[in-house]
Protein backbone atom coordinates (compact mmCIF):
# COMPACT_ATOMS: atom_id res chain seq x y z
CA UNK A 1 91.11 92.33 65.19
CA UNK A 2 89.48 93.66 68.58
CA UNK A 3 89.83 96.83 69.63
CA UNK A 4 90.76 97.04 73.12
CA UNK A 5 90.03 100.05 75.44
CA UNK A 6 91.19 100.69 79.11
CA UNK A 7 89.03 102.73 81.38
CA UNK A 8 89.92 103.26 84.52
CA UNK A 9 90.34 106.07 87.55
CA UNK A 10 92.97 108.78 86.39
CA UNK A 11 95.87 107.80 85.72
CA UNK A 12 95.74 104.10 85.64
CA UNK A 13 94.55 104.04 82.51
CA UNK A 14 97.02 105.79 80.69
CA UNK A 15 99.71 103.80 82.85
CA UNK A 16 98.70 100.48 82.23
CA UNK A 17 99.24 101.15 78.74
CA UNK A 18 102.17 103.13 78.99
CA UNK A 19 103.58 99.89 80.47
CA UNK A 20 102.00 97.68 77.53
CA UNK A 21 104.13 99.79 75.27
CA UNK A 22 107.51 99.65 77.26
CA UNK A 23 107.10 95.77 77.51
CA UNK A 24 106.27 94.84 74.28
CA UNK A 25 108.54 97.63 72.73
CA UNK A 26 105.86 98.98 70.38
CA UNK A 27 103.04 100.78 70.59
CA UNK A 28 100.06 98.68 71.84
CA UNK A 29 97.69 99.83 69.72
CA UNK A 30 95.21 100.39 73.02
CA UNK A 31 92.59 103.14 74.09
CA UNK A 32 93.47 104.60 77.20
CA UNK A 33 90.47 106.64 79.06
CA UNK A 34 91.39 108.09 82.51
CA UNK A 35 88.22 108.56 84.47
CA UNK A 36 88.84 112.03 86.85
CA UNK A 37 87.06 112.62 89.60
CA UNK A 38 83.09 113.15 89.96
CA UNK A 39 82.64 111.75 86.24
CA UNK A 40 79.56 109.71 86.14
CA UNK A 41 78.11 107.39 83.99
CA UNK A 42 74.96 109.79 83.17
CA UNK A 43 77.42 112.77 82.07
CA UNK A 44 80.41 110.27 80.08
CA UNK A 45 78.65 107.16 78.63
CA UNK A 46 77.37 108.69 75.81
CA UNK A 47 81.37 109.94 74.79
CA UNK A 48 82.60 106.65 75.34
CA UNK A 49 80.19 105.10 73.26
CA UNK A 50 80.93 106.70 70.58
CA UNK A 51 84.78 105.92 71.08
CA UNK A 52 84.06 102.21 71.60
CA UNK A 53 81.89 102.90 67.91
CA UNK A 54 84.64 104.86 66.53
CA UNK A 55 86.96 102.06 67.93
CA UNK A 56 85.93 99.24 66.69
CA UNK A 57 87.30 97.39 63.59
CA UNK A 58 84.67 95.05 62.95
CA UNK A 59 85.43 92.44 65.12
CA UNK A 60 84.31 94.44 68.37
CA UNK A 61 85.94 96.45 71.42
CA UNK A 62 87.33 94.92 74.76
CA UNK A 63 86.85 97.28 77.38
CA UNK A 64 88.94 96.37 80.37
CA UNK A 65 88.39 98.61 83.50
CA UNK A 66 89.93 98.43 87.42
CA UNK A 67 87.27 98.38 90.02
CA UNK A 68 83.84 97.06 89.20
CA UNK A 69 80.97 98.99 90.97
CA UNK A 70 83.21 102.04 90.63
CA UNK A 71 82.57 105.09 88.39
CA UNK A 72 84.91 103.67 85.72
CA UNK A 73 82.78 100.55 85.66
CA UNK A 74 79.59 102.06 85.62
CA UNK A 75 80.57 104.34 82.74
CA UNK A 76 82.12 101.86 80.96
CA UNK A 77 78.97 98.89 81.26
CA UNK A 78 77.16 102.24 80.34
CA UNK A 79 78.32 102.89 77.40
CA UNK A 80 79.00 99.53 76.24
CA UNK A 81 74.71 98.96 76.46
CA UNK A 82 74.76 102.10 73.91
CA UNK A 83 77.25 100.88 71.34
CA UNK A 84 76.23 97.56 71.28
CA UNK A 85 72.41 98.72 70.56
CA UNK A 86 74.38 100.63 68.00
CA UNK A 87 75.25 97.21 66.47
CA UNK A 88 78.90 97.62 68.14
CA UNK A 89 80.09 94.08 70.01
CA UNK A 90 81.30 94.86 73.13
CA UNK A 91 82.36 93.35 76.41
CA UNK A 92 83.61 94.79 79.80
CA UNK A 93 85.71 92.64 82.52
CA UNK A 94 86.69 94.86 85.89
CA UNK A 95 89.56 93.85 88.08
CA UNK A 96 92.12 95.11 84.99
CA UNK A 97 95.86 94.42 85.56
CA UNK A 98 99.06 94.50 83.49
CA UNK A 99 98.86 90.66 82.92
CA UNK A 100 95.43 91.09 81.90
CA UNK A 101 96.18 93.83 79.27
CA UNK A 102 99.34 92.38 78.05
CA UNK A 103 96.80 88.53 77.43
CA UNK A 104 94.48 90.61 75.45
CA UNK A 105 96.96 92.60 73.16
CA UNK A 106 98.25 89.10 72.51
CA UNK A 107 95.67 87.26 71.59
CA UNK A 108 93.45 90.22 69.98
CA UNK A 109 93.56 88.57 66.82
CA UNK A 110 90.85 86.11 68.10
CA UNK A 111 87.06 86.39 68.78
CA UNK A 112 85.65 89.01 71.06
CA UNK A 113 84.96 85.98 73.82
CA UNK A 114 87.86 84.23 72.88
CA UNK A 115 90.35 87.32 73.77
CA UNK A 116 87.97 88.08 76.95
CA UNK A 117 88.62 84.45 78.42
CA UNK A 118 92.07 84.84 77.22
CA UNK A 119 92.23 88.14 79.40
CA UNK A 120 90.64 86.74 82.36
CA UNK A 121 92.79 84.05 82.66
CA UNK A 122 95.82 86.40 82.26
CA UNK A 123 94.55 88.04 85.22
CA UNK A 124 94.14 85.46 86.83
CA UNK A 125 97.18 83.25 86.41
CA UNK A 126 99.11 86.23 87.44
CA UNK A 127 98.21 86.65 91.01
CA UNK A 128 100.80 84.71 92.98
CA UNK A 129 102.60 85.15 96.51
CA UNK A 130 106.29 85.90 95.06
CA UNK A 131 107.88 85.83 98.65
């Protein structure tokens, strides 16, 4: 099964999963990392890696994080290069939102680009005009 990680600024993180949980009425079984202020990829990457390591069940880690270019991103692309020199399979898609989240918790069960394109399309599907 793929481990999935969020990584985003403070608190998104920790809310997007928060919401997982109260939608699907059980614990997501997610990683949330809340990126505060002034972190940087040179002083956190290292950390995460070893998460996304420690994470990892043998099929690899989904790392889903909110604005690409940001500190979040660069962190978590960072640190995603380390594990997966580590022998850790990893991938990274920016732009996270709830729909993407709740895609890849659904489909985790797949392969780590299977549940990726699963998650992007997620994303992707959901962004509608409602009114």
């Amino acid at each position: 099964m793929i481990a999935i990680m969020v990584v985003a600024h403070s608190p998104l993180a920790s809310a997007l999963v928060e919401t997982a949980a109260y939608v699907l009425g059980r614990d997501p079984d997610v990683t949330a990392v809340d990126v505060l202020p002034n972190e940087c990829a040179v002083d956190c990457s290292e950390a995460l890696a070893r998460r996304m390591m420690d994470a990892d069940r043998g099929d690899g880690v989904l790392v889903l994080t909110d604005l690409p270019g940001a500190s979040p991103a660069n962190i978590a692309c960072a640190a995603s290069q380390r594990a997966r020199a580590d022998g850790t399979p990893c991938c990274v898609l920016g732009g996270v939102n709830e729909s993407m989240l709740l895609r890849a918790i659904n489909y985790r069960q797949g392969n780590l680009e299977d549940v990726a394109t699963s998650a992007l399309a997620g994303a992707t599907q959901a962004l509608l005009r409602v009114d």
